[in-house]
Protein backbone atom coordinates (compact mmCIF):
# COMPACT_ATOMS: atom_id res chain seq x y z
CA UNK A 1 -12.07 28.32 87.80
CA UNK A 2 -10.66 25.01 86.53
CA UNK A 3 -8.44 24.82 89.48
CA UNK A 4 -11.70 25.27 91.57
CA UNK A 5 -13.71 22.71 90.02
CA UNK A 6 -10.75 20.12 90.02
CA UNK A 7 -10.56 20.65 93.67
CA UNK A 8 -14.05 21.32 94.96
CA UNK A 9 -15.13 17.84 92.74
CA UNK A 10 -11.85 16.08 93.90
CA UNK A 11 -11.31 15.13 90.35
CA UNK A 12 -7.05 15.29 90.43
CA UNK A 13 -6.90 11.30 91.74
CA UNK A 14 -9.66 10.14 88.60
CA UNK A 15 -7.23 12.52 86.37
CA UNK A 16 -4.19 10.47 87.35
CA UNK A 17 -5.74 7.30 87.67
CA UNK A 18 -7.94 7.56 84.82
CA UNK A 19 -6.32 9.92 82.21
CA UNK A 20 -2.63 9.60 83.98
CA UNK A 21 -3.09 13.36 83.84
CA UNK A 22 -0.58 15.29 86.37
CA UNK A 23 -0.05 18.94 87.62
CA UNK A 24 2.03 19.54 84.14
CA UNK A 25 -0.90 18.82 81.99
CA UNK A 26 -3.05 20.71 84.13
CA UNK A 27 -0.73 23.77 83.25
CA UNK A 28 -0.81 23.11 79.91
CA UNK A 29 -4.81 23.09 79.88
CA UNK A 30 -4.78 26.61 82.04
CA UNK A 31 -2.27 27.51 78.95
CA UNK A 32 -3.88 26.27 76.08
CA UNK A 33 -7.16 28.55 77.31
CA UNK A 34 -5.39 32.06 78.65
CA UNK A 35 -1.57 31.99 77.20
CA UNK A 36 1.14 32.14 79.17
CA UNK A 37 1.03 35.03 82.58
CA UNK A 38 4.06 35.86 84.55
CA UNK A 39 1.76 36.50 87.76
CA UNK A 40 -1.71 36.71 88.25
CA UNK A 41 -1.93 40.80 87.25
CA UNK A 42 -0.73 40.17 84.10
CA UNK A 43 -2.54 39.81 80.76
CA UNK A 44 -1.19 36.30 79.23
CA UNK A 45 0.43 37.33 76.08
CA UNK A 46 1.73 35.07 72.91
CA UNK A 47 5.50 34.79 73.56
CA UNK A 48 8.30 36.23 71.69
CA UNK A 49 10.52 34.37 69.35
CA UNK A 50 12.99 34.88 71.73
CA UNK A 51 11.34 33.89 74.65
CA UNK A 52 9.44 30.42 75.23
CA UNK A 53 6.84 31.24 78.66
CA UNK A 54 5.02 28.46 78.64
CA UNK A 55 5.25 25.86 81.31
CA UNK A 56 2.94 22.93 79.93
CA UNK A 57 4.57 21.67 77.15
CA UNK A 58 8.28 22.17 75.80
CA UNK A 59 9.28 24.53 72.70
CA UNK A 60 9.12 21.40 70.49
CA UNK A 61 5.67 21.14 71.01
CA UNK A 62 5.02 24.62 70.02
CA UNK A 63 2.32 24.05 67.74
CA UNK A 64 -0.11 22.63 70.20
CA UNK A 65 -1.12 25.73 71.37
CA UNK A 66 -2.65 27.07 68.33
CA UNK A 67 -5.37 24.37 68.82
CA UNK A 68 -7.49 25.49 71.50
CA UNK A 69 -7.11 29.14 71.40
CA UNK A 70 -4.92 30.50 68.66
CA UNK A 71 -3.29 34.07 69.87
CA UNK A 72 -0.94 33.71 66.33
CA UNK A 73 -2.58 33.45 63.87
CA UNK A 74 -6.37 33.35 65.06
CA UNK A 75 -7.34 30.06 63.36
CA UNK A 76 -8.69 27.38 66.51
CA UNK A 77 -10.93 25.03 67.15
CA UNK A 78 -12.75 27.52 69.47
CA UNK A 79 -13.92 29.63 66.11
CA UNK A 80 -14.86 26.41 64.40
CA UNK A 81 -17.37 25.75 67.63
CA UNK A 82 -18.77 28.76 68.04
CA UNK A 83 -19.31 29.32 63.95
CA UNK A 84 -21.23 26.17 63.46
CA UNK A 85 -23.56 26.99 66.57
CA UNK A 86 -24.54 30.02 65.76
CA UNK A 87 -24.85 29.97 62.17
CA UNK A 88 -27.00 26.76 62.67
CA UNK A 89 -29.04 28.39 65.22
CA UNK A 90 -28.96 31.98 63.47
CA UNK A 91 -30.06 30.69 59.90
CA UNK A 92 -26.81 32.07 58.25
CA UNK A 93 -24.55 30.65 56.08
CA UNK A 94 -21.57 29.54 57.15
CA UNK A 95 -18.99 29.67 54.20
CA UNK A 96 -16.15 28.69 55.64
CA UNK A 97 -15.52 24.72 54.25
CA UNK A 98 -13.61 22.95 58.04
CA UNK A 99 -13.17 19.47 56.49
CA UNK A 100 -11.04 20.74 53.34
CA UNK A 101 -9.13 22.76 56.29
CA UNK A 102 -8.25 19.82 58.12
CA UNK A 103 -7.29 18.10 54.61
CA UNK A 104 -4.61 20.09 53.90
CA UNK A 105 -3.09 21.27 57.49
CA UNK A 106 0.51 20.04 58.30
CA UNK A 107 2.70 21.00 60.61
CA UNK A 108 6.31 22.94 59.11
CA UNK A 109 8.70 24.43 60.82
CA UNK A 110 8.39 28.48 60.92
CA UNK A 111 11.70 30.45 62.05
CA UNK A 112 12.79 27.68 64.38
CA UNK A 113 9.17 26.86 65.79
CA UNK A 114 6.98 24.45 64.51
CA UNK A 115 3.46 25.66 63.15
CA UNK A 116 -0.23 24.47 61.86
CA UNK A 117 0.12 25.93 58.39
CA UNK A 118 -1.54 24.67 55.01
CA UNK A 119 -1.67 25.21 51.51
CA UNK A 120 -1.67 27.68 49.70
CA UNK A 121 -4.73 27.19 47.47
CA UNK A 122 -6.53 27.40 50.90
CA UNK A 123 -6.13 30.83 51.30
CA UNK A 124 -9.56 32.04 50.12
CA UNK A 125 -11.17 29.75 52.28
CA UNK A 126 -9.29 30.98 55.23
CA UNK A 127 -10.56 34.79 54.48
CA UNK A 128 -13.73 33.34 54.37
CA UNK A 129 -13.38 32.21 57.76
CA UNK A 130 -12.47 35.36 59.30
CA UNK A 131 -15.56 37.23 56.85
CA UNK A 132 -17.82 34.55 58.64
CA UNK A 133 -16.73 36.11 61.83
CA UNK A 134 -17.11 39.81 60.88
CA UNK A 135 -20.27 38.99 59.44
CA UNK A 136 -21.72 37.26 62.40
CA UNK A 137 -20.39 40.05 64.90
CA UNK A 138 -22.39 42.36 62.42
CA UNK A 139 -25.30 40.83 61.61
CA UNK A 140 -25.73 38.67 65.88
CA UNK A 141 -22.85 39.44 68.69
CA UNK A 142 -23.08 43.30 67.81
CA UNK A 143 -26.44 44.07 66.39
CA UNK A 144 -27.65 47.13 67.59
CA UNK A 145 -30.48 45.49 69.45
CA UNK A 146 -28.09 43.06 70.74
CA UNK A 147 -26.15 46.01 72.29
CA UNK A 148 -28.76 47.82 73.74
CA UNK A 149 -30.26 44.73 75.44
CA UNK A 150 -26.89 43.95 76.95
CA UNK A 151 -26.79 47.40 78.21
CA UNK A 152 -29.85 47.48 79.82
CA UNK A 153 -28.93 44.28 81.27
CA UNK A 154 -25.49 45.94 82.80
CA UNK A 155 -27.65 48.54 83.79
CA UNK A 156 -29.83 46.68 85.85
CA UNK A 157 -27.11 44.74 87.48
CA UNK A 158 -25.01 47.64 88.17
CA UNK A 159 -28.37 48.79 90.07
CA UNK A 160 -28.19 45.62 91.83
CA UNK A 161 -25.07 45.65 92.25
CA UNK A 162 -25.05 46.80 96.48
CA UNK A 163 -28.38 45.52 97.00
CA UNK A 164 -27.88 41.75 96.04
CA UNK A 165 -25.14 39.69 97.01
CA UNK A 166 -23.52 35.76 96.17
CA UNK A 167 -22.74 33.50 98.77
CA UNK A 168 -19.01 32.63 98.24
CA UNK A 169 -16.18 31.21 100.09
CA UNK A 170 -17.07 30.22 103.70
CA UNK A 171 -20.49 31.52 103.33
CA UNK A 172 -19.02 34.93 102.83
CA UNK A 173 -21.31 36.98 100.56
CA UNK A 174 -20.25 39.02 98.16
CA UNK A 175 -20.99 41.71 95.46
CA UNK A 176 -21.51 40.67 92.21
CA UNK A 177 -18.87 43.00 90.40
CA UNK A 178 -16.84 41.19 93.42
CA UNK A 179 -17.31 37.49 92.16
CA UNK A 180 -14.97 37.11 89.72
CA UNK A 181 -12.40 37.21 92.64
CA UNK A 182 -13.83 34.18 94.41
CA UNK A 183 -14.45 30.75 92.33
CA UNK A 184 -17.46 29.72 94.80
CA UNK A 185 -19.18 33.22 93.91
CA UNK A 186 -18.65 32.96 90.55
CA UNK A 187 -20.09 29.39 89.84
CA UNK A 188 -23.15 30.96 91.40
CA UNK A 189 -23.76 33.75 89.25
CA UNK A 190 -25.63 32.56 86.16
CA UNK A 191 -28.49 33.68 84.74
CA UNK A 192 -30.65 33.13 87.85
CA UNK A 193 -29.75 36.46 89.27
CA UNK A 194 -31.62 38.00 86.70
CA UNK A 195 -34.90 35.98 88.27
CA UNK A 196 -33.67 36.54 92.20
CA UNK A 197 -34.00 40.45 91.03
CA UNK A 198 -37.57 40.14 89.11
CA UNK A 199 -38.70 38.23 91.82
CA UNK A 200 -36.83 40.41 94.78
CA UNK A 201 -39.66 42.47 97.14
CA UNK A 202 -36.96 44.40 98.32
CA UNK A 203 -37.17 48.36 97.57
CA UNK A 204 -33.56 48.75 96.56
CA UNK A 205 -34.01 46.36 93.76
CA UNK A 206 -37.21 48.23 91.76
CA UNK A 207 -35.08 49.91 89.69
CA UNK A 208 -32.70 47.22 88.56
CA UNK A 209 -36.52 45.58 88.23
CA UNK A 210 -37.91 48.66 86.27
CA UNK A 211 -35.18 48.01 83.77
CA UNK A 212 -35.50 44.04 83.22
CA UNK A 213 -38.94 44.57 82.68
CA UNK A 214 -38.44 46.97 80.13
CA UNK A 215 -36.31 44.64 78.43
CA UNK A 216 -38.18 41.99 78.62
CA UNK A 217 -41.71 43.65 76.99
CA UNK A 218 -39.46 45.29 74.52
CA UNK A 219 -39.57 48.46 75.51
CA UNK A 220 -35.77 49.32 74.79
CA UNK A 221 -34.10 51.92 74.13
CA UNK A 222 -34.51 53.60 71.32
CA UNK A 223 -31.91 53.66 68.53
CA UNK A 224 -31.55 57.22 67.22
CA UNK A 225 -28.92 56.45 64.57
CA UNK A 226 -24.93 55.44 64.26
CA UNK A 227 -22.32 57.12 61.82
CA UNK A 228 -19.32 55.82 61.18
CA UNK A 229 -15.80 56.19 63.60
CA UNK A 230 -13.08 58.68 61.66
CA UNK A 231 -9.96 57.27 63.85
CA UNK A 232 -9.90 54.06 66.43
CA UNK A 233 -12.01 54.53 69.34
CA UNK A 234 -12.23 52.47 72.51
CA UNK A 235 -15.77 51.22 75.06
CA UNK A 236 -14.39 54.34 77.42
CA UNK A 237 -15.03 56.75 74.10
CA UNK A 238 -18.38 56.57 74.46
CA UNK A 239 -19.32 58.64 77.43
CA UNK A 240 -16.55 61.19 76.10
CA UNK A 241 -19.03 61.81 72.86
CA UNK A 242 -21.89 61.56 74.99
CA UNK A 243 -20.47 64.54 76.70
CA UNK A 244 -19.79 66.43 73.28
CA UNK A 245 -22.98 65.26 71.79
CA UNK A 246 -25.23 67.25 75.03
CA UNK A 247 -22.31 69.88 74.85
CA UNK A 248 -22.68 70.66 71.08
CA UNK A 249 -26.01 72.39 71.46
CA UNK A 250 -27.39 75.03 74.77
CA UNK A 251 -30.51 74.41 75.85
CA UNK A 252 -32.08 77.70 74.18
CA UNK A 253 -30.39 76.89 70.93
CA UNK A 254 -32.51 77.58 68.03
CA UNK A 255 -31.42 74.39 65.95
CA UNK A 256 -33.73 72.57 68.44
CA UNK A 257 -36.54 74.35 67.21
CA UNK A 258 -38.82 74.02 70.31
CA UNK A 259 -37.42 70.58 71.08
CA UNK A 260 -36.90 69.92 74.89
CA UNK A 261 -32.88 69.98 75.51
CA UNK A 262 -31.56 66.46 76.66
CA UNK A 263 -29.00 65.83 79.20
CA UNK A 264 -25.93 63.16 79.09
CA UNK A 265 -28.34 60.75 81.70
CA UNK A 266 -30.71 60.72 78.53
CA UNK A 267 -27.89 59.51 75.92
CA UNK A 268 -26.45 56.38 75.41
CA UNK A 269 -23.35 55.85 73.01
CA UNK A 270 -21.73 52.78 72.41
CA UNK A 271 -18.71 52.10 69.97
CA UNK A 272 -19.32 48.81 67.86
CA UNK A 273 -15.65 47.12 66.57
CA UNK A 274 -15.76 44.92 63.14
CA UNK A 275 -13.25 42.94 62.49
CA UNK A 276 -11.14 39.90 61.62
CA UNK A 277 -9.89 39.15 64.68
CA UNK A 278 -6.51 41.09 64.73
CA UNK A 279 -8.02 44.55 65.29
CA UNK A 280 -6.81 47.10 62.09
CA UNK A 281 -4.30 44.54 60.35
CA UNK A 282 -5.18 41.47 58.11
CA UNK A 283 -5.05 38.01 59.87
CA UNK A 284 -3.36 36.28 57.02
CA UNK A 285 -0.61 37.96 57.24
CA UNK A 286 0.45 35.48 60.66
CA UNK A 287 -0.88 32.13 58.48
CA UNK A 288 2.38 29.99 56.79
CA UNK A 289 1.31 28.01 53.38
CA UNK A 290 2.92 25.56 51.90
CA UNK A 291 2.88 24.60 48.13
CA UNK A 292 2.60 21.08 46.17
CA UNK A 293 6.08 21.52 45.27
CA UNK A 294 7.53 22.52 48.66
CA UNK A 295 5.23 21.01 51.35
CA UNK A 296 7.79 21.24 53.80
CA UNK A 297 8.49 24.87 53.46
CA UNK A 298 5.79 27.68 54.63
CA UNK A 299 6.01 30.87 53.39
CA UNK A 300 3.57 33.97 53.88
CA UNK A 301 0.66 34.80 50.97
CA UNK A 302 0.26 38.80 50.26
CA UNK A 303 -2.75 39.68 49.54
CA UNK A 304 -2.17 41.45 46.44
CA UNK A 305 -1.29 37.77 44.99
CA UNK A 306 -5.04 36.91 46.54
CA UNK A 307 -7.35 38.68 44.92
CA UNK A 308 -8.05 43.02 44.12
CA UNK A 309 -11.20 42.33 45.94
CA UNK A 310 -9.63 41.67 49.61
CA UNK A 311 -11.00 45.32 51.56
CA UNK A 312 -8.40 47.53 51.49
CA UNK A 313 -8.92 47.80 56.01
CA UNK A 314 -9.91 44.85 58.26
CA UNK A 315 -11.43 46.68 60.73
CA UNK A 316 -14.79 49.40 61.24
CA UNK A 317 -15.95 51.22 63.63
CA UNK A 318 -19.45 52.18 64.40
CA UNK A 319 -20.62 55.14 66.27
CA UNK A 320 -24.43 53.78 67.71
CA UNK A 321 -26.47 56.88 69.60
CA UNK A 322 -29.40 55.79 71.84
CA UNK A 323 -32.05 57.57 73.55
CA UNK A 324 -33.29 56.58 77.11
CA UNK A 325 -37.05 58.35 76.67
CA UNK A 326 -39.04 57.16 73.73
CA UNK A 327 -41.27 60.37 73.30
CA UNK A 328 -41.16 61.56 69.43
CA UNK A 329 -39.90 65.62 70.77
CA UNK A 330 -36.89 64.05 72.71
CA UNK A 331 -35.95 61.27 69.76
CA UNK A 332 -36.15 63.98 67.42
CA UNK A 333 -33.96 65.93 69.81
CA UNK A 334 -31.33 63.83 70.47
CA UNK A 335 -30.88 63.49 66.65
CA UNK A 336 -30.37 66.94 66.60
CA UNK A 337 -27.52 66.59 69.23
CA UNK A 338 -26.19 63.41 67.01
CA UNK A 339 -26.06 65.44 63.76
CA UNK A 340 -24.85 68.48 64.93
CA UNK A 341 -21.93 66.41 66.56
CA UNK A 342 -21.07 64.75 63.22
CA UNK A 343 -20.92 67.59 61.83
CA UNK A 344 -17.98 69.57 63.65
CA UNK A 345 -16.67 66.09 63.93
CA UNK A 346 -16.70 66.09 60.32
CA UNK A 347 -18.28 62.38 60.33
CA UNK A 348 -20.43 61.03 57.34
CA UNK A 349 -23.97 61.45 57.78
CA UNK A 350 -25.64 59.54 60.04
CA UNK A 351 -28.46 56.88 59.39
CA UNK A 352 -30.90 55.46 61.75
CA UNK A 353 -34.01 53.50 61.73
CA UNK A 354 -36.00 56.96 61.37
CA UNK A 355 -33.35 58.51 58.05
CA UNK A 356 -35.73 59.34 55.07
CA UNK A 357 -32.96 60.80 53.34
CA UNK A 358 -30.56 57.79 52.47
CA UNK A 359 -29.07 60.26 49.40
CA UNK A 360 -25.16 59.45 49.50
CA UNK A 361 -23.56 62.68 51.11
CA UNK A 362 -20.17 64.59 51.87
CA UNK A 363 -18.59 63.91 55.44
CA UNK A 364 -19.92 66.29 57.43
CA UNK A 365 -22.68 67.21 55.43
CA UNK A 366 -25.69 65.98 57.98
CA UNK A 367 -28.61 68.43 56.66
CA UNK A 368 -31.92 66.69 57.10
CA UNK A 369 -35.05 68.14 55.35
CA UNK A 370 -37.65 65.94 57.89
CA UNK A 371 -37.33 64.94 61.14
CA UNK A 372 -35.82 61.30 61.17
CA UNK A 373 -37.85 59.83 63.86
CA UNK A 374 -40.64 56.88 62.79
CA UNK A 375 -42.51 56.76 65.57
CA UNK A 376 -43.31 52.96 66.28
CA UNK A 377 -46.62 51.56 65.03
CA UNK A 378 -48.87 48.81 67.10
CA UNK A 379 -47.14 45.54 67.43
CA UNK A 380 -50.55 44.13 67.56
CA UNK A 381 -51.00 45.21 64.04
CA UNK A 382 -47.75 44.93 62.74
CA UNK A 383 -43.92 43.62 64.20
CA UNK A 384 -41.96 46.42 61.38
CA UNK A 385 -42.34 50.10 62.13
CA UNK A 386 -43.50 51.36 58.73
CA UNK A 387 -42.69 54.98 57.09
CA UNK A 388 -45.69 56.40 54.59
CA UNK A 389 -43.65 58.53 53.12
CA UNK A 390 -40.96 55.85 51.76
CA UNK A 391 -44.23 53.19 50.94
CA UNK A 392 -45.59 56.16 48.76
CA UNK A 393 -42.52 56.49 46.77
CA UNK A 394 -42.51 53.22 45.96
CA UNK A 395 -45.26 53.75 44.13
């Protein structure tokens, strides 16, 4: 994309006239945002030790590219950016202090490279950064309303998919799921085509249209409840425990009680990742610190000389169930399905917007005296769905 918008805006003579930017420091841009890639069908990697990839800028210079987009150690300017916009924006607190960062960062040399590291004392406040991520991945980027909407959204553009294409290259149209391949496609496809497809006559659009409108009176989804992951799970899992979910109970079985049996086109599961940025292992363990006395020599910080109240895992996984029909027999259902899952899975109970039992219990132990469904009250009346039974105990 940069090399498209360089060319197509004829910007290369202001860059070297201007900036006295060349082709080398437009490398070393394309580098500082993806890493280093051996061809085009590779996924750019962090080099080895051994191995210096990069083209930009020499092995001296090392440290520059944990700026932009840090693939060491995680810390970049990137986080910094996005952190302060959406906490702003989002009304939370953002704990992590950037100015006493930047007070203490040098630049030591680590194992014959040089690297951004700082001292020790800063520690805390770099675990704070990486909580400020987890906690805004929990609480914004993977809220379960967040993920249903984006996967109605993919829904209704995978319906649109054959039905509406992007002029590209030489006036060349194109599929959408095709863009990405062709920069003149792809600078086209912003949030408009969610308009061109509300605003479409055409026949082969109305469901992709069904689904947008759907999302955009509310009327998602609805969450039946999530449990939490026993052993790493990927995106692709999902439609796997779909399968076992539908699988786990026949259609005349008499846990359903009655209830109509659902199929895998009525289920929805998606896997939700929390983390610190370097999947299962702790973050801090890449960072270098230097001390008062030796502030020219980094050295690593365990986190046993931290503090005992580091977690013990820096990454969770959530297991989130939806339900495509919103009628109380099939919600009710398909928490049937979800329960009886967890339990040969031998997962912890699962909760939901609609659990009245919230009693602490044994994995695998997913026996529910009620049915967990709240069915959702008039938003004219009220925006929170509201459970008697739970107002009456407060009382």
């Amino acid at each position: 994309m940069l090399r498209h918008l360089i060319k197509e805006n004829d910007l290369m003579k202001v860059m070297e006239k201007d900036y006295r930017l060349d082709e080398n420091d437009v490398i070393f841009i394309e580098e500082l945002i993806v890493g280093p890639a051996k061809n085009a069908d590779e996924t750019p990697t962090t080099p080895t030790r051994h191995d210096w990839e990069y083209k930009g800028r020499p092995e001296s210079k090392s440290f520059l590219y944990e700026i932009i987009a840090n693939k060491g150690t995680g810390i970049d300017v990137d986080k910094w950016d996005y952190f302060a916009r959406d906490c702003h924006h989002l009304g939370i607190p953002n704990s992590f202090d950037l100015r006493r960062y930047m007070t203490f960062v040098r630049v030591i040399e680590v194992d014959g490279r040089l690297q951004i590291c700082t001292r020790d004392k800063e520690v805390t406040n770099i675990y704070e950064m990486f909580h400020t991520r987890s906690m805004l991945h929990r609480r914004a980027y993977q809220h379960k309303t967040s993920n249903i909407i984006e996967e109605m959204i993919t829904e209704a553009l995978v319906a649109a998919n054959d039905h509406l294409l992007i002029p590209g290259k030489d006036g060349e149209k194109v599929k959408m799921s095709e863009a990405i391949k062709d920069p003149v496609a792809f600078t086209r496809l912003t949030d408009q085509v969610l308009q061109q497809i509300q605003l479409s006559d055409d026949p082969n659009l109305q469901q992709a249209k069904d689904i947008l409108a759907k999302v955009e009176k509310r009327r998602l989804y609805k969450h039946v409840g999530q449990t939490q992951a026993q052993k790493p799970l990927t995106k692709a899992d999902g439609a796997r425990i779909c399968s076992e979910m539908i699988d786990s109970l026949s259609p005349d079985d008499p846990e359903l009680d009655g209830l109509p049996p659902l199929s895998k086109d009525d289920i929805i599961v998606l896997i939700a990742t929390f983390d610190y940025g370097k999947k299962a292992e702790n973050p801090i363990d890449q960072v270098r610190f230097y001390t008062k006395e030796t502030p020219h020599k980094a050295k690593r910080v365990r986190k046993d000389q931290v503090s005992q109240m580091l977690p013990p895992t820096f990454r969770e996984q959530q297991i989130r169930v939806f339900c495509r029909k919103d009628d109380k027999p099939s919600l009710d259902a398909a928490w049937k399905y979800f329960t009886k899952w967890c339990s040969k899975q031998k997962c912890v109970t699962p909760t939901g917007s609609g659990a009245l039992d919230d009693t602490p219990n044994s994995a695998g132990d997913t026996t529910l005296t009620t049915s967990p469904y709240i069915a959702p009250v008039n938003p004219e009346t009220s925006r929170t769905p509201v459970n008697s039974r739970v107002v009456r105990n407060l009382f």
